[in-house]
Structure formats: C-alpha cells, structure tokens
C-alpha atoms as a PDB file:
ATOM      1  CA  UNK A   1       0.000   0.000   0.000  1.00  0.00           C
ATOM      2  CA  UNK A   2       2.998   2.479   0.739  1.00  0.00           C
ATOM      3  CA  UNK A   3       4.640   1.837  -2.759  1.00  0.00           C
ATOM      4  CA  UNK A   4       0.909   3.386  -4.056  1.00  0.00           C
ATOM      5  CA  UNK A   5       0.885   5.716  -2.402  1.00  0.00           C
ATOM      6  CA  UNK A   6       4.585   7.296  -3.107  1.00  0.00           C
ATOM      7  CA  UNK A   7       3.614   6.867  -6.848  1.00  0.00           C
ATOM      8  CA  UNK A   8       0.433   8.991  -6.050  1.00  0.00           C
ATOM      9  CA  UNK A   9       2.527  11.313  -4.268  1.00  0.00           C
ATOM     10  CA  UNK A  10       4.815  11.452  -7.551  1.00  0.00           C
ATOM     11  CA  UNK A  11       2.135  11.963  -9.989  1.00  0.00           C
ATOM     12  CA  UNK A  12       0.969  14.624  -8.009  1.00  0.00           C
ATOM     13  CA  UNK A  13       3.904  16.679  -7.492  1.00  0.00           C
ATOM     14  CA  UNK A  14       4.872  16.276 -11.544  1.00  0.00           C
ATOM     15  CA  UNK A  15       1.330  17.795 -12.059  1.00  0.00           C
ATOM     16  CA  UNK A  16       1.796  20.734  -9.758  1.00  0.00           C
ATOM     17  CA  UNK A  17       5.127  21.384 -11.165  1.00  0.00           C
ATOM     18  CA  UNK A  18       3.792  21.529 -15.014  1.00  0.00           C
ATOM     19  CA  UNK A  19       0.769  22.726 -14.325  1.00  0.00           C
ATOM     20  CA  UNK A  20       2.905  26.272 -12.910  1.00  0.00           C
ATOM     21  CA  UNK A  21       4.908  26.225 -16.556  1.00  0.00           C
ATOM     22  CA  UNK A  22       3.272  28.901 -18.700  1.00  0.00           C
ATOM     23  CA  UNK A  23       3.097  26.704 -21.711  1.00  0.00           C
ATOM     24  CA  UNK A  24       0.949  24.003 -20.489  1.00  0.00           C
ATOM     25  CA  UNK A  25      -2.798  22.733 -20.778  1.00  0.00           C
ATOM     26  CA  UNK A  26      -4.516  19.749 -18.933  1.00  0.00           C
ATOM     27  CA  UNK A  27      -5.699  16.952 -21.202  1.00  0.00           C
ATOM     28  CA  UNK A  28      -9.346  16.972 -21.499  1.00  0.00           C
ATOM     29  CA  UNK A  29      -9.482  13.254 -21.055  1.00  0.00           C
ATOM     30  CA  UNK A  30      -7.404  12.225 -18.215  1.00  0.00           C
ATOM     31  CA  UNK A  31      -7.257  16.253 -16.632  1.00  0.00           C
ATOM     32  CA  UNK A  32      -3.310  15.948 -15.839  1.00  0.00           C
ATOM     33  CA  UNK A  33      -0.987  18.647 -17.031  1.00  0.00           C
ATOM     34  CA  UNK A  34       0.939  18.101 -20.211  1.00  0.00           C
ATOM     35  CA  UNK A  35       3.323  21.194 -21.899  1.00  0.00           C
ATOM     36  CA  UNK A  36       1.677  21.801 -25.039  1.00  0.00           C
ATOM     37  CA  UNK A  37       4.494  20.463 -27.244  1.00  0.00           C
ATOM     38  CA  UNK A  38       2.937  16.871 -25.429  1.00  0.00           C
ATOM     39  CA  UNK A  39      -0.063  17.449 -26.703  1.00  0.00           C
ATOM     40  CA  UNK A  40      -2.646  17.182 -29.757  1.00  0.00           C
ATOM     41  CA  UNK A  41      -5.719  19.663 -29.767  1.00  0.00           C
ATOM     42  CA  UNK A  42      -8.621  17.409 -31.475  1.00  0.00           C
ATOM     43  CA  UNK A  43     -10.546  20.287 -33.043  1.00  0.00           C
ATOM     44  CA  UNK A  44     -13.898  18.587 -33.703  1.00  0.00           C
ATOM     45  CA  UNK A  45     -14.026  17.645 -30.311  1.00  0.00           C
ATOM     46  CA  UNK A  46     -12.645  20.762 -28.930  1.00  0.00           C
ATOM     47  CA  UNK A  47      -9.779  19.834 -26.343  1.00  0.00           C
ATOM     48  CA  UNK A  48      -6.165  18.507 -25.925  1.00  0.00           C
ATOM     49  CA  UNK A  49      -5.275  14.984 -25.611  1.00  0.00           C
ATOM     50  CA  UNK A  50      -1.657  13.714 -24.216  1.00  0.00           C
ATOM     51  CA  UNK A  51      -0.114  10.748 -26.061  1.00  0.00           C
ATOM     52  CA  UNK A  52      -1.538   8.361 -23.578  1.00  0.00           C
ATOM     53  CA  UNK A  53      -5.106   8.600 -23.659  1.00  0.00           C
ATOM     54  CA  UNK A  54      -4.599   9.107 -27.772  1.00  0.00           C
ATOM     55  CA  UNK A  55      -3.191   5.636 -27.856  1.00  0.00           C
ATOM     56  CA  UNK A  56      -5.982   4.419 -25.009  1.00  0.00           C
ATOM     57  CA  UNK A  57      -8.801   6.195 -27.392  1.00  0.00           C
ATOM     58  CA  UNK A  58      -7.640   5.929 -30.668  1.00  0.00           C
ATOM     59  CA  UNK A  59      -9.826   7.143 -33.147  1.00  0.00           C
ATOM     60  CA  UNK A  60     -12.962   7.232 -30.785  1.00  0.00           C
ATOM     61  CA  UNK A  61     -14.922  10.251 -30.355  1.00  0.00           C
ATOM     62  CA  UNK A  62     -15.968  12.083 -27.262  1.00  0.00           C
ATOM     63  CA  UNK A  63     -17.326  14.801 -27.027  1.00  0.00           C
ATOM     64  CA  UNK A  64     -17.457  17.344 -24.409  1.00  0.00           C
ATOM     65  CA  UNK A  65     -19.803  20.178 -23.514  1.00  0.00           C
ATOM     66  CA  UNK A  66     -17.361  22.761 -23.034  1.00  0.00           C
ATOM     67  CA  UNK A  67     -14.786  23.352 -25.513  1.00  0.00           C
ATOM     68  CA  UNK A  68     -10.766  23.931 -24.490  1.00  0.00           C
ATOM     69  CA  UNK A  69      -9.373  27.213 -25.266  1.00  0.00           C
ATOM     70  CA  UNK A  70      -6.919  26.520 -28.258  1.00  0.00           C
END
C-alpha cells in the first residue's frame, strides 16, 4: 500500500510542477498537465489529448460540452 501511495505522491507533485509552466494545458481526457508540445488539440471535439489517452482512445470520439481554449 505504501509503494501506491509514493507513486500517487509522484504523480501529483509532476502535475503541480507543469501545471505552474506557462506553456501548459490539462488533457481533457485524463485532466493531468501536459506542456503543449505533449499534446494534440482534437478540433472537432474541442480539447487537448496527451499521447496516452490518444493511444488508449484511438480514433474514438468524445465529445465534451465545453470546448478547451486553443
């Protein structure tokens, strides 16, 4: 349980520390902070997506009722 923890721990601290970079935008799928240079704005559905949930999604759809600023 402590090893699940520390990762938790990790993944929130790397979040914090992008998410305080100017150049960065959460992915509207899994809501963590990527640098935009990590990620792909999907124009029809109106956010960003990191490499991660692209290769988890593929070419699905989903659409969301507020649209990311670009």
């Amino acid at each position: 349980m402590g090893a699940l923890i520390d990762d938790l721990r990790a993944v929130f601290q790397r979040d914090r520390a992008v998410a305080s970079l100017p150049n960065c935008a959460r992915c509207g799928v899994c809501y963590h902070y990527y640098v935009y240079s990590e990620l792909e704005y999907r124009e029809a559905e109106g956010y960003y997506i990191c490499a991660g949930c692209r290769q988890l999604m593929g070419s699905a759809r989903l659409p969301m009722i507020r649209r990311q600023q670009q």
